[in-house]
C-alpha atoms as a PDB file:
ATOM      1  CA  UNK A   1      97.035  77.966 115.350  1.00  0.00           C
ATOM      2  CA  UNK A   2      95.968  76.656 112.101  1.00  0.00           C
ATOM      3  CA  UNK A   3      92.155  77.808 111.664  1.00  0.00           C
ATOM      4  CA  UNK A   4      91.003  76.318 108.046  1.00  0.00           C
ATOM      5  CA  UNK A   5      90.863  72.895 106.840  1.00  0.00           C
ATOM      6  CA  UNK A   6      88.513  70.065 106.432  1.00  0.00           C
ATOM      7  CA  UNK A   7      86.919  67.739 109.650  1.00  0.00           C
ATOM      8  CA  UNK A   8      87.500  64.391 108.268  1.00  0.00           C
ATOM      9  CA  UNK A   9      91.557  65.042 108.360  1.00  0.00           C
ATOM     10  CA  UNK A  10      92.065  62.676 111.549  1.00  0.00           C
ATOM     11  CA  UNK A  11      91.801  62.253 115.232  1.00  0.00           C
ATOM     12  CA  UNK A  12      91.986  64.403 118.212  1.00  0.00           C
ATOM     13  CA  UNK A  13      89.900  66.495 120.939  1.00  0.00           C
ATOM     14  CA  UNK A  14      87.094  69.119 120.491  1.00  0.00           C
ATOM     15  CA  UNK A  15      87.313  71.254 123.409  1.00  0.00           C
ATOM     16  CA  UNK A  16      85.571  74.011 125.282  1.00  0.00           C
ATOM     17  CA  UNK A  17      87.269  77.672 123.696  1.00  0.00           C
ATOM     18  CA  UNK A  18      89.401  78.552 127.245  1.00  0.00           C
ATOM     19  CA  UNK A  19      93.040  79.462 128.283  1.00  0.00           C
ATOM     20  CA  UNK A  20      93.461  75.901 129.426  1.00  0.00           C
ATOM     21  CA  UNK A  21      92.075  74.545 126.510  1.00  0.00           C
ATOM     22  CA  UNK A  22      94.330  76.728 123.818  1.00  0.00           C
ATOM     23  CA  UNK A  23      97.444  75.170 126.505  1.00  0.00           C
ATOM     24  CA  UNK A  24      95.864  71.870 125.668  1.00  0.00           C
ATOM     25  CA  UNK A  25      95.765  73.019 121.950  1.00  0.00           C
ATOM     26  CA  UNK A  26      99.561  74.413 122.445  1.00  0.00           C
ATOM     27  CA  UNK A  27     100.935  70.986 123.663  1.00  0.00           C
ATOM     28  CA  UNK A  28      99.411  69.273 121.182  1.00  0.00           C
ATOM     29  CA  UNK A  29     101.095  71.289 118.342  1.00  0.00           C
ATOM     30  CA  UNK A  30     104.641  70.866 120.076  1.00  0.00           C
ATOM     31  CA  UNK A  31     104.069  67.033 120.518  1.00  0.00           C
ATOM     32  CA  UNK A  32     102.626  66.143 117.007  1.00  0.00           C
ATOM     33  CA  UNK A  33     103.120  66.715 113.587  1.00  0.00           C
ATOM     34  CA  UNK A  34     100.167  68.489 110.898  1.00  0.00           C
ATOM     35  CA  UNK A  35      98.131  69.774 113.487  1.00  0.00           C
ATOM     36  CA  UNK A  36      95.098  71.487 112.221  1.00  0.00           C
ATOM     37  CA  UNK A  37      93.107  73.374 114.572  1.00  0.00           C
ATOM     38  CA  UNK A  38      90.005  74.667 113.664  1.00  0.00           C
ATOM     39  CA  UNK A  39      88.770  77.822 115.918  1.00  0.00           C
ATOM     40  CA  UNK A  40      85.019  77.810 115.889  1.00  0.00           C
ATOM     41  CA  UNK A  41      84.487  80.828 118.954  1.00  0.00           C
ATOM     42  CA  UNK A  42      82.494  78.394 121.095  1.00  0.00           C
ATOM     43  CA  UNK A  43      85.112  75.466 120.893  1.00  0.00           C
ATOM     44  CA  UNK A  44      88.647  74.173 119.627  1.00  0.00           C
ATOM     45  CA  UNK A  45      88.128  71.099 117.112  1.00  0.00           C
ATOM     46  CA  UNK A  46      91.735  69.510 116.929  1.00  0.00           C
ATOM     47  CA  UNK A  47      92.474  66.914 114.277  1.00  0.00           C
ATOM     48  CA  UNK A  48      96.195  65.187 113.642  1.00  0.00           C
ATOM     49  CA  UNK A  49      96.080  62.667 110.579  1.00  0.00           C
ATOM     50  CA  UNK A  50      96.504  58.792 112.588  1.00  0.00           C
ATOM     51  CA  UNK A  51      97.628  59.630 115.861  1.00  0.00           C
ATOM     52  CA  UNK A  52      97.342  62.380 118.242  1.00  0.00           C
ATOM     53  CA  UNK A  53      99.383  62.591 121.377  1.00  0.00           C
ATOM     54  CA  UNK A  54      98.960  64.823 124.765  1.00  0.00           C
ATOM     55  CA  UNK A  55     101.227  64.139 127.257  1.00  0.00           C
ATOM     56  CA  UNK A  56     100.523  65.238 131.026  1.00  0.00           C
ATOM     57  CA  UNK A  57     104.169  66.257 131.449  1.00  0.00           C
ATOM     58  CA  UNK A  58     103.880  68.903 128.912  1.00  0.00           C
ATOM     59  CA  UNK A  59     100.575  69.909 129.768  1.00  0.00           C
ATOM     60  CA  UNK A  60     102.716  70.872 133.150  1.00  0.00           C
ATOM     61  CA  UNK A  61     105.249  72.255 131.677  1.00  0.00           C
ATOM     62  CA  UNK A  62     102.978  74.678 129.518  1.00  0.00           C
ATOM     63  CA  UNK A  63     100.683  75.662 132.352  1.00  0.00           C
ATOM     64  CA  UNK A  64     102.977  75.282 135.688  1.00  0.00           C
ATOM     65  CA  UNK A  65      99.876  73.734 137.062  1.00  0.00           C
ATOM     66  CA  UNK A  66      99.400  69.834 138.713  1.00  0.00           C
ATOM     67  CA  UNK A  67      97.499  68.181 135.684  1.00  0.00           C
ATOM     68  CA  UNK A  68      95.420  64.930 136.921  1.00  0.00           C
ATOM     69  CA  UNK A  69      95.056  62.389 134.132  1.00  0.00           C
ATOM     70  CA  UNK A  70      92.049  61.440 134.123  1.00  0.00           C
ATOM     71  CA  UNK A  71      90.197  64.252 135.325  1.00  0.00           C
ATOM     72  CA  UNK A  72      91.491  67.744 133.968  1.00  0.00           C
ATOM     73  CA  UNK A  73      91.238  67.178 130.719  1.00  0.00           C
ATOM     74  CA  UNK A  74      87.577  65.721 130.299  1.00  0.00           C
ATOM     75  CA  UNK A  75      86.382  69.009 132.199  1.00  0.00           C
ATOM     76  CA  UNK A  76      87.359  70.719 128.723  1.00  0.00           C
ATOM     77  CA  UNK A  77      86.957  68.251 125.833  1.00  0.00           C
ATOM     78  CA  UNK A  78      83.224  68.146 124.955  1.00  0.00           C
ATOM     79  CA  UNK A  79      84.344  65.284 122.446  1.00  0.00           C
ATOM     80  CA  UNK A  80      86.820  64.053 120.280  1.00  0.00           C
ATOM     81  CA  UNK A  81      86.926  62.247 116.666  1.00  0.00           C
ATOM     82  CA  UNK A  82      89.153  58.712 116.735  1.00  0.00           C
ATOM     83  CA  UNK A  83      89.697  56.265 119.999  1.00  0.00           C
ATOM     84  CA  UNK A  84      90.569  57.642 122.775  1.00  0.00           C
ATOM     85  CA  UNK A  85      93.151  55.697 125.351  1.00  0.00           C
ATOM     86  CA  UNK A  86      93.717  57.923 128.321  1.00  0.00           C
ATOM     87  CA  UNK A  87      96.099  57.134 130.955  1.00  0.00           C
ATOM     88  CA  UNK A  88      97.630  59.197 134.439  1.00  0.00           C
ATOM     89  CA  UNK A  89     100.417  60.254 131.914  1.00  0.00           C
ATOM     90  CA  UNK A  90      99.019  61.079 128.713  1.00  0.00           C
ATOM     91  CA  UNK A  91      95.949  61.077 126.007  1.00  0.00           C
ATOM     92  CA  UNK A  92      95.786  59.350 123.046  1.00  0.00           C
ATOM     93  CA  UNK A  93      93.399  59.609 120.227  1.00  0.00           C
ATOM     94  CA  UNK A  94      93.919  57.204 117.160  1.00  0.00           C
ATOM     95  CA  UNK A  95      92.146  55.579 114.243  1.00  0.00           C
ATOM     96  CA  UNK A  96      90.406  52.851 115.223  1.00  0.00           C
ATOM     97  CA  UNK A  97      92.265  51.067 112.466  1.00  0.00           C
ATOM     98  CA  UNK A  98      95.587  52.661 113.666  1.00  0.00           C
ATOM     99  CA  UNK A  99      97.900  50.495 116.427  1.00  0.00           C
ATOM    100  CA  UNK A 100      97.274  50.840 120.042  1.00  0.00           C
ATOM    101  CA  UNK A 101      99.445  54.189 121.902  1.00  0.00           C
ATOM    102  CA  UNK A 102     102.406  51.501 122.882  1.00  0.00           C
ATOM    103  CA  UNK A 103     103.258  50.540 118.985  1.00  0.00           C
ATOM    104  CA  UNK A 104     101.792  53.758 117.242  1.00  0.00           C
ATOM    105  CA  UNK A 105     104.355  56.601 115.834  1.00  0.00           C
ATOM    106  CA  UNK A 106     106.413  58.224 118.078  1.00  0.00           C
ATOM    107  CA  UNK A 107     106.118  61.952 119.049  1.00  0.00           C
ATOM    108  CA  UNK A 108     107.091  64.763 117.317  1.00  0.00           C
ATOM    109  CA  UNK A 109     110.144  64.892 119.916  1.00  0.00           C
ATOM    110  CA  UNK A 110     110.924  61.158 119.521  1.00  0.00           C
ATOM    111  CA  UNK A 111     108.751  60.495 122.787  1.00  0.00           C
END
């Protein structure tokens, strides 16, 4: 996890400091590109520059838990910097000057 690092760098979740949060966190960093993730004690601020992605079916993977979109998440993120488009198979946080989730940049893994 990235700890330093300046707020305005983009878009993503701030979420409450617990083991399904750093999962959250974990995804995150496997589906996007310049994560920084700043470790406050209380809470997880996550910032990717344009476009960050969270897909359910990793969020799975990582926890070998059933994750409900919407629902499982929220319970976590206190708030989050960007617009946020959730759906039952993934969160998206963007720019608000950025392209919707269906024409933004792919991935990391080409997803």
């Amino acid at each position: 996890m990235n700890t330093s690092g300046d707020a305005g760098y983009g878009v993503g979740p701030v979420l409450h400091a617990t083991p399904f949060a750093r999962s959250v966190v974990s995804v995150i960093e496997e589906e996007n590109t310049h994560v920084l993730v700043q470790d406050e004690g209380a809470y997880l601020r996550v910032l990717v520059p344009w476009v960050c992605r969270l897909s359910r079916a990793g969020l799975e993977a990582a926890t070998g838990f059933v994750i409900r979109f919407p629902g499982d998440l929220e319970v976590v993120m206190s708030s989050f910097s960007g617009v946020m488009q959730l759906t039952e198979d993934s969160a998206v946080w963007r720019l608000a000057r950025e392209p919707s989730a269906e024409t933004a940049v792919p991935m990391a893994d080409g997803r």
